[in-house]
Protein backbone atom coordinates (compact mmCIF):
# COMPACT_ATOMS: atom_id res chain seq x y z
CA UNK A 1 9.63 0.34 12.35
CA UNK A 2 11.63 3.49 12.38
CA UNK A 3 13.63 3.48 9.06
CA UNK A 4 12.36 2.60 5.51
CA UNK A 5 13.20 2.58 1.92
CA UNK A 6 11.32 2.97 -1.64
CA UNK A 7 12.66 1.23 -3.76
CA UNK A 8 10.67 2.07 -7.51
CA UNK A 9 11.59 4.02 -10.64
CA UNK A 10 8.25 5.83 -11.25
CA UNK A 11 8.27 9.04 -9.25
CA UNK A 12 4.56 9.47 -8.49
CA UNK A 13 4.09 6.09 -7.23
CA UNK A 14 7.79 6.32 -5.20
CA UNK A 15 5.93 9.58 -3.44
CA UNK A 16 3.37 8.19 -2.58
CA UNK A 17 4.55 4.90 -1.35
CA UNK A 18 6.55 6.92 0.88
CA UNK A 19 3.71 9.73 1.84
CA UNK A 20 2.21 6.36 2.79
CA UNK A 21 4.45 5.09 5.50
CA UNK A 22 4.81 8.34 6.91
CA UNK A 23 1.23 8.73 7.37
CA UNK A 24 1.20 4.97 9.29
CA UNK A 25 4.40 4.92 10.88
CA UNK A 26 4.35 8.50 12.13
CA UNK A 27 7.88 8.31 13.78
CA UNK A 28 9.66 6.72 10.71
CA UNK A 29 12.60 7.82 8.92
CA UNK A 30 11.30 7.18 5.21
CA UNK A 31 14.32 7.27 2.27
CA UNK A 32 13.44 6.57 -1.59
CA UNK A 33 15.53 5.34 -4.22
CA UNK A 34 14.97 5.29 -8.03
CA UNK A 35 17.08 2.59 -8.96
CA UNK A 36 18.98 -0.61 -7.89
CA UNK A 37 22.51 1.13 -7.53
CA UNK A 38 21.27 3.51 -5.49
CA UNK A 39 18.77 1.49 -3.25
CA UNK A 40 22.16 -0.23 -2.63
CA UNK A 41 24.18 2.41 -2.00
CA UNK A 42 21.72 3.67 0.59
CA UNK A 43 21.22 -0.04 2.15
CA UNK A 44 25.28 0.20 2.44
CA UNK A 45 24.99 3.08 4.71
CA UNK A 46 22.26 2.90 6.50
CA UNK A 47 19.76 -0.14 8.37
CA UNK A 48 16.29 -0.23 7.51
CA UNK A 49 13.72 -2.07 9.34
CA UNK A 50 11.59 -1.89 6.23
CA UNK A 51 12.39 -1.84 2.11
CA UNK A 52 9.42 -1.95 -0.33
CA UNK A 53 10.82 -3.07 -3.80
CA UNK A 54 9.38 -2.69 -7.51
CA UNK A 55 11.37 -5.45 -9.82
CA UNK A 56 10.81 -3.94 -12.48
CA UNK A 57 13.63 -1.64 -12.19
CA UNK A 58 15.63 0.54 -14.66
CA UNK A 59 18.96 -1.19 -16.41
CA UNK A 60 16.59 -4.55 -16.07
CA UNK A 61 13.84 -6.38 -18.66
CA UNK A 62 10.41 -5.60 -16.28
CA UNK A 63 9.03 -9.02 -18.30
CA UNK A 64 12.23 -10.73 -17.61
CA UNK A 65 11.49 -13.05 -14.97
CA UNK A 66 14.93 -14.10 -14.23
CA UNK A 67 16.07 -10.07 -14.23
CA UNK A 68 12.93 -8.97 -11.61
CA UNK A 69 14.11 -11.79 -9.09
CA UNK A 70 18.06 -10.91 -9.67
CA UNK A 71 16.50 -7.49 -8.31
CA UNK A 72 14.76 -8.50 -5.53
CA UNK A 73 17.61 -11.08 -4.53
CA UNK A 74 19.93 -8.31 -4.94
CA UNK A 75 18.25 -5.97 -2.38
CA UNK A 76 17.29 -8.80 0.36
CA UNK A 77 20.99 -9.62 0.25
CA UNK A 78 22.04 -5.94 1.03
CA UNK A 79 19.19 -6.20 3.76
CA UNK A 80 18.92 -9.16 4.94
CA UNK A 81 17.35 -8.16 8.84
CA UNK A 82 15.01 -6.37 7.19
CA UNK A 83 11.15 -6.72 6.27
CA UNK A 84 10.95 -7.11 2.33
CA UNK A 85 7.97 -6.06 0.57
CA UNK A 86 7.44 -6.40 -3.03
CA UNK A 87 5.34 -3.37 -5.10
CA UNK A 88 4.57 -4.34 -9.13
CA UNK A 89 2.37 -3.50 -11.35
CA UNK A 90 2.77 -6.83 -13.53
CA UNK A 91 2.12 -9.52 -10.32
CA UNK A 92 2.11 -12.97 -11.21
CA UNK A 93 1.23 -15.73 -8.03
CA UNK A 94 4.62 -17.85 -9.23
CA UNK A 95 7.08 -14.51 -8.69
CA UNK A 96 4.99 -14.46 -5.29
CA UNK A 97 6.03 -17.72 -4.27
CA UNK A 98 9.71 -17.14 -5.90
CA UNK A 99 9.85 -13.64 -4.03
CA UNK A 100 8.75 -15.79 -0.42
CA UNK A 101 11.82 -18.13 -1.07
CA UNK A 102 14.08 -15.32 -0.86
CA UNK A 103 13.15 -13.81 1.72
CA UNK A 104 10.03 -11.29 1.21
CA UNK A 105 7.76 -11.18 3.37
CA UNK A 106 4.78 -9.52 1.11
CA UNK A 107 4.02 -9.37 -2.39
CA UNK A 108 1.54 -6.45 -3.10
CA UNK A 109 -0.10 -5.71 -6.72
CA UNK A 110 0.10 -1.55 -7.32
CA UNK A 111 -3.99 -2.86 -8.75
CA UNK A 112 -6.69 -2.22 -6.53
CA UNK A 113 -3.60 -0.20 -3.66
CA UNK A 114 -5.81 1.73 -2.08
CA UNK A 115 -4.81 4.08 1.26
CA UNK A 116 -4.87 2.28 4.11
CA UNK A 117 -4.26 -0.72 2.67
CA UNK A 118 -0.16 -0.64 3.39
CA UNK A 119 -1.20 -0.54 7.23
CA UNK A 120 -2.98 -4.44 6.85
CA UNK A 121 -0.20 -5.48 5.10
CA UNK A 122 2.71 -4.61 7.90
CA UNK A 123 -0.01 -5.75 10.18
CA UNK A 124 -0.04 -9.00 8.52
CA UNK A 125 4.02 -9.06 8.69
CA UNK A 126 4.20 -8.28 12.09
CA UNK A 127 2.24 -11.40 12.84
CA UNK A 128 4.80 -13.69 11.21
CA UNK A 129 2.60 -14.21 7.79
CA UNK A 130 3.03 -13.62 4.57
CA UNK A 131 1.16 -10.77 2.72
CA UNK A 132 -0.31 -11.79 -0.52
CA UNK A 133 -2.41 -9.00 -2.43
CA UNK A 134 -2.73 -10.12 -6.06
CA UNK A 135 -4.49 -8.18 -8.57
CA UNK A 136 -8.73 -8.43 -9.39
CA UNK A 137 -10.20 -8.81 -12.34
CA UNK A 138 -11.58 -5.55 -12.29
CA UNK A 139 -12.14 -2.46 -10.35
CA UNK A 140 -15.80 -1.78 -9.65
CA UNK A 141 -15.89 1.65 -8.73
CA UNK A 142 -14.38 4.58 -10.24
CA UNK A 143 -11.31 6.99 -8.06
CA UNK A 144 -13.56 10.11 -7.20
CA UNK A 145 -12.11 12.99 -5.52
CA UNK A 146 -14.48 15.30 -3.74
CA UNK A 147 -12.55 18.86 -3.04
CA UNK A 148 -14.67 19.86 -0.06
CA UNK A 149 -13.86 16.43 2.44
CA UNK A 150 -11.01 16.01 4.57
CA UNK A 151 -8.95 12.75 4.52
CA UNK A 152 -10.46 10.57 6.82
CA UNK A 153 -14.01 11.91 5.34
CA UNK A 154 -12.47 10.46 1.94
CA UNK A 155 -11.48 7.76 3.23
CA UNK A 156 -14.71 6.59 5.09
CA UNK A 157 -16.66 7.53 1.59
CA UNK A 158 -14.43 5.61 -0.34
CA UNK A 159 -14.45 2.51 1.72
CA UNK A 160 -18.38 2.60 1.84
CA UNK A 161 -18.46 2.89 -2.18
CA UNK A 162 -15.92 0.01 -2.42
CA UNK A 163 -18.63 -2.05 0.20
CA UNK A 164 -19.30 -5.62 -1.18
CA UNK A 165 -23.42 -6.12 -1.45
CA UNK A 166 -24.66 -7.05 1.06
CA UNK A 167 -22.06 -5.15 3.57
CA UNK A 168 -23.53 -3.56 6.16
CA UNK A 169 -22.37 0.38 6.86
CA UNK A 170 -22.00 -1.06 10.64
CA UNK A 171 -19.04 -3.37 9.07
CA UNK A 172 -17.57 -0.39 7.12
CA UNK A 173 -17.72 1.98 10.31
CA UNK A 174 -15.97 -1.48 12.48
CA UNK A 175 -13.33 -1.33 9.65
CA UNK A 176 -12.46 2.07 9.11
CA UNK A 177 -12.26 1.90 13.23
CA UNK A 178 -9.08 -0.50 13.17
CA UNK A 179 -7.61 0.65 10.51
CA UNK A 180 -6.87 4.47 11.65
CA UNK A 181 -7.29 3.11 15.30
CA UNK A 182 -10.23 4.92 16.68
CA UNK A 183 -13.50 4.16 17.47
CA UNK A 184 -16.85 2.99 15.20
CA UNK A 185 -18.70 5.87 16.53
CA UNK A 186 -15.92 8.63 14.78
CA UNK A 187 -16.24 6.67 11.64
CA UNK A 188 -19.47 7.48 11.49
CA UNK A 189 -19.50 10.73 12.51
CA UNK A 190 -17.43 11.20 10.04
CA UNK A 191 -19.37 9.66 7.18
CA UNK A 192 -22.16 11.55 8.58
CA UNK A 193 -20.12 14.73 7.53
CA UNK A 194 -19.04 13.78 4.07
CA UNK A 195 -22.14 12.84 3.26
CA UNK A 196 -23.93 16.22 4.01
CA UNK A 197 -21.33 17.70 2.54
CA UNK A 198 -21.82 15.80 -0.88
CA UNK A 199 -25.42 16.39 -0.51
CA UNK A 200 -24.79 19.92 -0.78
CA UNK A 201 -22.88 19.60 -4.46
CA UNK A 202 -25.87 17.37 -5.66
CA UNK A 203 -26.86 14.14 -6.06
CA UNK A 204 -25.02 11.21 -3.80
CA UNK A 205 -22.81 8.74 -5.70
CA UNK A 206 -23.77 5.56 -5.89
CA UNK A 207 -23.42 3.01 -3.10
CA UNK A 208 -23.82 5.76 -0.28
């Protein structure tokens, strides 16, 4: 994929939707738009392989039902060759199944979007299926933000706090390895390093 669009109102969430693709689809062309007359202007001009879409869109009732699929037919008809994936915050399994009849190809709950997620979902489209990522009941850990790690250090640390009991740290390590598409042996290396670096501030959270 070499050119994609943002399609969502909320700026912070727009940014980092598109800091996202840019970080997994290093050669891509990534435009945003912050509402529906403008996504369509820029689907006018332009061909994108890829548009991610939040219905609930300014001009339009977000708990309309009727109004968040008149969005999302509105953009798959300005782009029809392209891979549709929908972004909201209010997901609901029928608007899944309505969004799939028009043409999307994932439906993705803003809930529980963690980095590196995105990747396994185009993954998922590129084999042909449909991505569905509704929300959980709750979260189980809390969003901590060390300042000394790097990226990949946070990411490694908060995949091994988000572990399921019972999860091996072999598992984590095999995971982290295909998602950022190196090997098990730098994924622990590099939990190795975050975690002497948290030892240094103090006590270890929970879970590592």
């Amino acid at each position: 994929m070499h050119r994609a669009l943002v399609v969502e109102d909320q700026d912070l969430m727009r940014l980092a939707l598109m800091a996202e693709l840019r970080t997994c689809l290093r050669d891509c062309y990534v435009a945003g738009a912050q509402a529906l007359p403008v996504a369509c202007q820029l689907l006018e001009e332009d061909q994108f392989d890829l548009v991610i879409t939040d219905p609930g869109l300014p001009g339009f009732d977000p708990t309309s039902p009727e109004d968040r699929l008149h969005v999302i037919e509105t953009i798959v008809g300005a782009a029809p060759n392209s891979a549709h994936i929908v972004v909201t915050g209010s997901d609901d399994e029928d608007e899944a199944r309505a969004c799939r009849l028009l043409g999307v190809q994932g439906y993705v709950c803003k809930t529980g979007l963690s980095q590196g997620e995105l990747p396994l979902v185009l993954e998922q489209i590129d084999r042909g299926e449909f991505s569905l990522r509704l929300s959980k009941p709750h979260t189980p850990n809390p969003d901590l933000r060390f300042p000394t790690l790097t990226p990949r250090e946070h990411e490694i640390i908060a995949m091994m706090m988000r572990r399921e009991p019972g999860t091996k740290r072999r598992e984590v390590f095999d995971e982290m390895a295909n998602q950022l598409g190196i090997n098990a042996a730098s994924s622990e290396k590099y939990y190795k390093q975050a975690r002497a670096k948290l030892l240094k501030l103090g006590r270890l959270p929970k879970g590592l």
